[in-house]
PDB file of N, CA and C in Angstrom:
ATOM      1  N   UNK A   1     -38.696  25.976  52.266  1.00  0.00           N
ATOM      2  CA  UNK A   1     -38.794  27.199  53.063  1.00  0.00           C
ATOM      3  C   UNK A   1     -38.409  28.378  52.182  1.00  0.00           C
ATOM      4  N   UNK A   2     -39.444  29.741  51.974  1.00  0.00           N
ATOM      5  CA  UNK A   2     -39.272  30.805  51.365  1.00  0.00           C
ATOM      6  C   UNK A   2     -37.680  31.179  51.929  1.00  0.00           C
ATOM      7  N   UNK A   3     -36.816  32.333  50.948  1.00  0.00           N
ATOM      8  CA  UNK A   3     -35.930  32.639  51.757  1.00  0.00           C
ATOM      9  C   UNK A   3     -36.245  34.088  52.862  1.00  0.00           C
ATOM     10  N   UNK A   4     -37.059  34.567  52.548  1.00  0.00           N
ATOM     11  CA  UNK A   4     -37.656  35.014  53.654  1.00  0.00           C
ATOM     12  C   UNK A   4     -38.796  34.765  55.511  1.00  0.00           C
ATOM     13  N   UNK A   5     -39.119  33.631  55.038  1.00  0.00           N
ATOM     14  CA  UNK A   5     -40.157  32.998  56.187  1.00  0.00           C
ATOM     15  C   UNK A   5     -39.013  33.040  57.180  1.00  0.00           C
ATOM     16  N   UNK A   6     -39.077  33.279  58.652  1.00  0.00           N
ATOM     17  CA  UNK A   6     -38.986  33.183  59.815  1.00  0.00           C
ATOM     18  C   UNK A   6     -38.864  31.587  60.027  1.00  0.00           C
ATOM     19  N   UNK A   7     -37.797  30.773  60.926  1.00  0.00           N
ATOM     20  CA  UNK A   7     -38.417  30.036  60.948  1.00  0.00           C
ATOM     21  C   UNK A   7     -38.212  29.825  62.936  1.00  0.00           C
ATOM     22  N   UNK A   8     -39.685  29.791  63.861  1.00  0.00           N
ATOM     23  CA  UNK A   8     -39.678  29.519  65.417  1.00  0.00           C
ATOM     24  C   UNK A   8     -39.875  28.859  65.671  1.00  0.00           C
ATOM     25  N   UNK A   9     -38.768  28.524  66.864  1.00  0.00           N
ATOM     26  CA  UNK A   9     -39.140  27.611  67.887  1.00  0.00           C
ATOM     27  C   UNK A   9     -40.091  27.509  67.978  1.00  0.00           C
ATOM     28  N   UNK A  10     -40.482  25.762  68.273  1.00  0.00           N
ATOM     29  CA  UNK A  10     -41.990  25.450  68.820  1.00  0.00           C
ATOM     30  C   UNK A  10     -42.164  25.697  70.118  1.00  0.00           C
ATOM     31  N   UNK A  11     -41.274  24.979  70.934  1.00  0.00           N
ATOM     32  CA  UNK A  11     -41.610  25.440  72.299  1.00  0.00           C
ATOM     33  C   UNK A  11     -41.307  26.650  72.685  1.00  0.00           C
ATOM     34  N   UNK A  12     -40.152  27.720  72.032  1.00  0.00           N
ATOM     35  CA  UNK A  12     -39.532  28.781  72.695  1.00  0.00           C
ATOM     36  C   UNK A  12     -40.380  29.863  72.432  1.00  0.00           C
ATOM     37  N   UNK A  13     -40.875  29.549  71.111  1.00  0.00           N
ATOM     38  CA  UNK A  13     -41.602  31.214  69.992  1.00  0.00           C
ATOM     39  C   UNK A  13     -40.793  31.658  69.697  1.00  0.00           C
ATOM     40  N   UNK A  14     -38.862  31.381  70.056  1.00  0.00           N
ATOM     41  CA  UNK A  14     -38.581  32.676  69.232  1.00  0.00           C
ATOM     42  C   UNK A  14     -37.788  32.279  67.783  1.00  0.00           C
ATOM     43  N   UNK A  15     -37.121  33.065  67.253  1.00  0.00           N
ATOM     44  CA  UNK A  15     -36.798  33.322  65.733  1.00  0.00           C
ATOM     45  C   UNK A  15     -35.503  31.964  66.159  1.00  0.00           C
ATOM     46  N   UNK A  16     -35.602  31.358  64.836  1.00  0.00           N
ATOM     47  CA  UNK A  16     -34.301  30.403  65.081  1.00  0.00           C
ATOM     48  C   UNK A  16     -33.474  31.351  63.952  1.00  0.00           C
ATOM     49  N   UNK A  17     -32.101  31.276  64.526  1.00  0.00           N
ATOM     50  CA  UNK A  17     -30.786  32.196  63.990  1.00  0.00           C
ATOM     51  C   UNK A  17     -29.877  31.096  63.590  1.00  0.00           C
ATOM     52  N   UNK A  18     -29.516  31.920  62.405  1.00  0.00           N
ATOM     53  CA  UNK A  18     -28.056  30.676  62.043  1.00  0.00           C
ATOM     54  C   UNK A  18     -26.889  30.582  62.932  1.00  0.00           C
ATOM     55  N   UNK A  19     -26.186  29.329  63.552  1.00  0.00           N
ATOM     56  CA  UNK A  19     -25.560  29.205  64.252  1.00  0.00           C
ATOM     57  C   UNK A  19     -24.411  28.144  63.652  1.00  0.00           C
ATOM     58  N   UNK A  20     -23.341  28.001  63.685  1.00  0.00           N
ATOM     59  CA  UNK A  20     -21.995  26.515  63.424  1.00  0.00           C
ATOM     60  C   UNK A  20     -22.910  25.663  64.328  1.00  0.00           C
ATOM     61  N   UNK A  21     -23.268  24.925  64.138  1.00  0.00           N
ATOM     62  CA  UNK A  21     -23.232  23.681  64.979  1.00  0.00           C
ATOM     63  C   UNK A  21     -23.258  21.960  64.765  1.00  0.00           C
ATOM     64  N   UNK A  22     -22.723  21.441  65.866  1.00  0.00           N
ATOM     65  CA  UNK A  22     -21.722  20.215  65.454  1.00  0.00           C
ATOM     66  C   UNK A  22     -22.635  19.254  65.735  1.00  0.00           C
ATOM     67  N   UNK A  23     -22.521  18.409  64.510  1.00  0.00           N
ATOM     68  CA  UNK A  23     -23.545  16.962  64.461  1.00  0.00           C
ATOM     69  C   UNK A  23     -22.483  16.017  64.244  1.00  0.00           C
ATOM     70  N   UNK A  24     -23.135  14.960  65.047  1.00  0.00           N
ATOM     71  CA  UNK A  24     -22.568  13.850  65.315  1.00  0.00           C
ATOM     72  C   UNK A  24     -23.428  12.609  65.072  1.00  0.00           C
ATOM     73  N   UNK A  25     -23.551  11.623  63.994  1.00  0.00           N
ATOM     74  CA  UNK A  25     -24.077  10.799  63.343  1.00  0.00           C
ATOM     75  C   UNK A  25     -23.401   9.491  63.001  1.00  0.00           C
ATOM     76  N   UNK A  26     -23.842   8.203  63.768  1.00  0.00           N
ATOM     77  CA  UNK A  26     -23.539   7.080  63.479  1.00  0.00           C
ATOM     78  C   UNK A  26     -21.899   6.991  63.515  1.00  0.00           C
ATOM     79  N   UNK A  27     -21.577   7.620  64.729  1.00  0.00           N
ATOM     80  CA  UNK A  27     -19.790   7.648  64.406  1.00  0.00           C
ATOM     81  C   UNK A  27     -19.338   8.796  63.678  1.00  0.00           C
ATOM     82  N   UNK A  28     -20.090   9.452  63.055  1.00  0.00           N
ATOM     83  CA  UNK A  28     -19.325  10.891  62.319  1.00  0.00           C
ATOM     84  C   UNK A  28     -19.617  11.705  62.784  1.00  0.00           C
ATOM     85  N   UNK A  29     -18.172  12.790  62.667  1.00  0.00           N
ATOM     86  CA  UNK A  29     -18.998  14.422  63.114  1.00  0.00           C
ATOM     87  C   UNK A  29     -18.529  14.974  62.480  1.00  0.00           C
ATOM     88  N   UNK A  30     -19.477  16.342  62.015  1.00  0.00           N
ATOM     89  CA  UNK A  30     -18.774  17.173  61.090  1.00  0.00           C
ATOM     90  C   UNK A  30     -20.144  18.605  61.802  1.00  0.00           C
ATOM     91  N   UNK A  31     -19.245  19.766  61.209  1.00  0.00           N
ATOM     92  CA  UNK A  31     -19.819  21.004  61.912  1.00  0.00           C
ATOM     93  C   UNK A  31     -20.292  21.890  60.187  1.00  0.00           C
ATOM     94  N   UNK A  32     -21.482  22.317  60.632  1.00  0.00           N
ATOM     95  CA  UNK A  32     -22.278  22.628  59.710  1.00  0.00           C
ATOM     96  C   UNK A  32     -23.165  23.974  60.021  1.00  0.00           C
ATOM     97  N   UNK A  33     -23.460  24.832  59.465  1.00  0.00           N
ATOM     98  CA  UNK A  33     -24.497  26.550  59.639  1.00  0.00           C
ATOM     99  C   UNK A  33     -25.871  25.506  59.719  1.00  0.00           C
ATOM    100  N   UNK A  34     -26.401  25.673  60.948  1.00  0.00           N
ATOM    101  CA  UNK A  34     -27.979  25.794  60.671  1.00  0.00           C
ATOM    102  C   UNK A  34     -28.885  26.378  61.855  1.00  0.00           C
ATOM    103  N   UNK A  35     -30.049  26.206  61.309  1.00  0.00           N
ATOM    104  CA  UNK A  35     -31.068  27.601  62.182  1.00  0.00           C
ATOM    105  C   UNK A  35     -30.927  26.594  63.849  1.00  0.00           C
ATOM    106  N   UNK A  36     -31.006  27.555  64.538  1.00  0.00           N
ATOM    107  CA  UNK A  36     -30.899  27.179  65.992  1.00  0.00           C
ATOM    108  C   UNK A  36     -31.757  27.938  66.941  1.00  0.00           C
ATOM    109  N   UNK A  37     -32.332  27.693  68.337  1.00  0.00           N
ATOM    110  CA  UNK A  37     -32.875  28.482  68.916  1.00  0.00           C
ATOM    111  C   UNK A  37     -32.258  28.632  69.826  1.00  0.00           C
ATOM    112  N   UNK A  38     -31.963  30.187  69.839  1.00  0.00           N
ATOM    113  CA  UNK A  38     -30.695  31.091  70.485  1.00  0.00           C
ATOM    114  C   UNK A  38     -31.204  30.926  72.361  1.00  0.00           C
ATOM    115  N   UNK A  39     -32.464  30.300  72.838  1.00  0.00           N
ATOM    116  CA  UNK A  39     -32.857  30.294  73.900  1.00  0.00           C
ATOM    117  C   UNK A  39     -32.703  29.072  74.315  1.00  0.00           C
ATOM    118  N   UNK A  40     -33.349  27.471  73.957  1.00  0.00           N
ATOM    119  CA  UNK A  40     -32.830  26.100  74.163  1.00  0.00           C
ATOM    120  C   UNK A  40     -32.004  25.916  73.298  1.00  0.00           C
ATOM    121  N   UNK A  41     -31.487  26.386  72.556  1.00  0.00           N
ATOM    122  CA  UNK A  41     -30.970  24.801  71.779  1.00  0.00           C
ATOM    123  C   UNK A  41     -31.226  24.454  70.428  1.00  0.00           C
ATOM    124  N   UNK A  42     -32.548  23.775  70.454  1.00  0.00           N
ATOM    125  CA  UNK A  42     -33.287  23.055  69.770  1.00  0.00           C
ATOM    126  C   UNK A  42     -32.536  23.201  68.222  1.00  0.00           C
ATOM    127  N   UNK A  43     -32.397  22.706  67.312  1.00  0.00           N
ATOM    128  CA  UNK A  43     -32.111  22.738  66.039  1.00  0.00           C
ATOM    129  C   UNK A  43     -33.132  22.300  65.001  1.00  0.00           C
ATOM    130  N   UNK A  44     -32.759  23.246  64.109  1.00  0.00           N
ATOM    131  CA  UNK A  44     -33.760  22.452  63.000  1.00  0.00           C
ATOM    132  C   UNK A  44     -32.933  22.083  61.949  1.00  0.00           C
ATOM    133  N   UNK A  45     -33.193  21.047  61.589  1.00  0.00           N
ATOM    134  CA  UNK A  45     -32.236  20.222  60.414  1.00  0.00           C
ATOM    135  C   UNK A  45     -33.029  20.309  59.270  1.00  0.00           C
ATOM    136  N   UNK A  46     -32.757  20.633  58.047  1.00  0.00           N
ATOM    137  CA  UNK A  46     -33.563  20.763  56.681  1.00  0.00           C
ATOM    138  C   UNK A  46     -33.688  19.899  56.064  1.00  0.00           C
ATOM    139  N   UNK A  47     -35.084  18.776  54.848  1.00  0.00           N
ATOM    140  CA  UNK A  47     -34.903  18.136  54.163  1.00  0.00           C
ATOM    141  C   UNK A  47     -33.393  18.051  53.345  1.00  0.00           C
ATOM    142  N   UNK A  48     -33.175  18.787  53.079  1.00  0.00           N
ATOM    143  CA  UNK A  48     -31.887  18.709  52.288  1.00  0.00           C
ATOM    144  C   UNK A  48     -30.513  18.074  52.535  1.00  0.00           C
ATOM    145  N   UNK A  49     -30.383  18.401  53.740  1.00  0.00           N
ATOM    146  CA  UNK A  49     -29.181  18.204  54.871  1.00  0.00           C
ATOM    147  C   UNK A  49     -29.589  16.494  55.470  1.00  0.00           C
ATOM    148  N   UNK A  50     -30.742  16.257  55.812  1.00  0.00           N
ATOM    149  CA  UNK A  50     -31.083  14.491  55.689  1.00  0.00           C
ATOM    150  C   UNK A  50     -30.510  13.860  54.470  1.00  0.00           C
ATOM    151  N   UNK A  51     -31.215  14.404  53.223  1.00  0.00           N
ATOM    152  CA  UNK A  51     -31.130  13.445  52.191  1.00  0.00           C
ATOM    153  C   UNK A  51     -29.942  13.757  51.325  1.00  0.00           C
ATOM    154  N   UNK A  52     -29.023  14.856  51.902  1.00  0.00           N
ATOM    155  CA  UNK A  52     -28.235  15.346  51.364  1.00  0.00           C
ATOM    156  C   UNK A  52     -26.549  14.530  51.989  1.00  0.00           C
ATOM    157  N   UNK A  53     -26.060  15.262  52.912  1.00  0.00           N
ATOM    158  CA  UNK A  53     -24.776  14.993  53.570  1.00  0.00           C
ATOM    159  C   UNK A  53     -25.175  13.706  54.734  1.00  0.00           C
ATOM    160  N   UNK A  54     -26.263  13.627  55.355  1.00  0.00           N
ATOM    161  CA  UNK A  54     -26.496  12.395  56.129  1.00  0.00           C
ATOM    162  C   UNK A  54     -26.743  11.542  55.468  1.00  0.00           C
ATOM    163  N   UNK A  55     -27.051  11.040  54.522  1.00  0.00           N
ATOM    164  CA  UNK A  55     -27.348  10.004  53.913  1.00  0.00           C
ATOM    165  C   UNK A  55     -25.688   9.765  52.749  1.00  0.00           C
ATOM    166  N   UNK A  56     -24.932  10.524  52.517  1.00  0.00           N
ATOM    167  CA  UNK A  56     -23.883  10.123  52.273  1.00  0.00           C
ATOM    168  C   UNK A  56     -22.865   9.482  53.604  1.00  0.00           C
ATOM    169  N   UNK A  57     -23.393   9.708  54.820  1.00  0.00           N
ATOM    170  CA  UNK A  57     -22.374   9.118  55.523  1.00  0.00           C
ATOM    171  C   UNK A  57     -23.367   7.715  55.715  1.00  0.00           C
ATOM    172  N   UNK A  58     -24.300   7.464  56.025  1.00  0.00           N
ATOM    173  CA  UNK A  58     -25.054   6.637  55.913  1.00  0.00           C
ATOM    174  C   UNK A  58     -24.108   5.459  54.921  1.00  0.00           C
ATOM    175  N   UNK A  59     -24.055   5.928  53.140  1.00  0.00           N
ATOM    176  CA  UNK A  59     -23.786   5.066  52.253  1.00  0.00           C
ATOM    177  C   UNK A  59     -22.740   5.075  52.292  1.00  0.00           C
ATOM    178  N   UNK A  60     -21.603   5.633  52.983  1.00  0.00           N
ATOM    179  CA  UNK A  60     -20.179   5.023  53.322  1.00  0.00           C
ATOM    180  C   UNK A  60     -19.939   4.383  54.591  1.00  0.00           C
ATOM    181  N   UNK A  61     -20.959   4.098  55.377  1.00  0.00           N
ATOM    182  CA  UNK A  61     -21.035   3.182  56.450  1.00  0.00           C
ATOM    183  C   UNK A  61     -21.223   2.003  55.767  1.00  0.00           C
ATOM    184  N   UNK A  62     -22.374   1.989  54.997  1.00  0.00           N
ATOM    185  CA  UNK A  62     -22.703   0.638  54.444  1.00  0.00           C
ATOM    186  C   UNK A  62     -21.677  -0.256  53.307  1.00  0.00           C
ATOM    187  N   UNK A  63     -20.779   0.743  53.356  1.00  0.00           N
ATOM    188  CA  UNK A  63     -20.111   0.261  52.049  1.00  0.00           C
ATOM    189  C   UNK A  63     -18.813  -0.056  53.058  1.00  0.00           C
ATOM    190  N   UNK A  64     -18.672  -0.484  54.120  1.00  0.00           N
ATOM    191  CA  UNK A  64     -17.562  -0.454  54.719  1.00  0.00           C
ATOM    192  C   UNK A  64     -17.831  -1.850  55.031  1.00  0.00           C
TER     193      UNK A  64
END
């Protein structure tokens, strides 16, 4: 994603805004900035943040 592109809700249309919000994964939670839609909800999670911090809790599950 450019650091300029917009990025909208599919269902809402509108602008998703950076928001704290708390993910909770396989037993972990940890609170993290990402784009949100200020009308549902909805979140968008970035390639990065999958293959990044979720997949490290992932490989300390498995290693347990």
């Amino acid at each position: 994603m450019a650091e300029n592109e917009q990025m909208i809700c599919y269902r809402c249309q509108k602008e998703l805004q950076p928001a704290k919000t708390y993910l909770s994964y396989l037993g972990h939670s940890f609170f993290t900035d990402m784009l949100k839609c200020p009308e549902c909800g909805e979140v968008y999670i970035p390639e990065e943040l999958v293959k990044g911090r979720i997949a490290e809790v992932e490989m300390q599950l498995e290693d347990k």
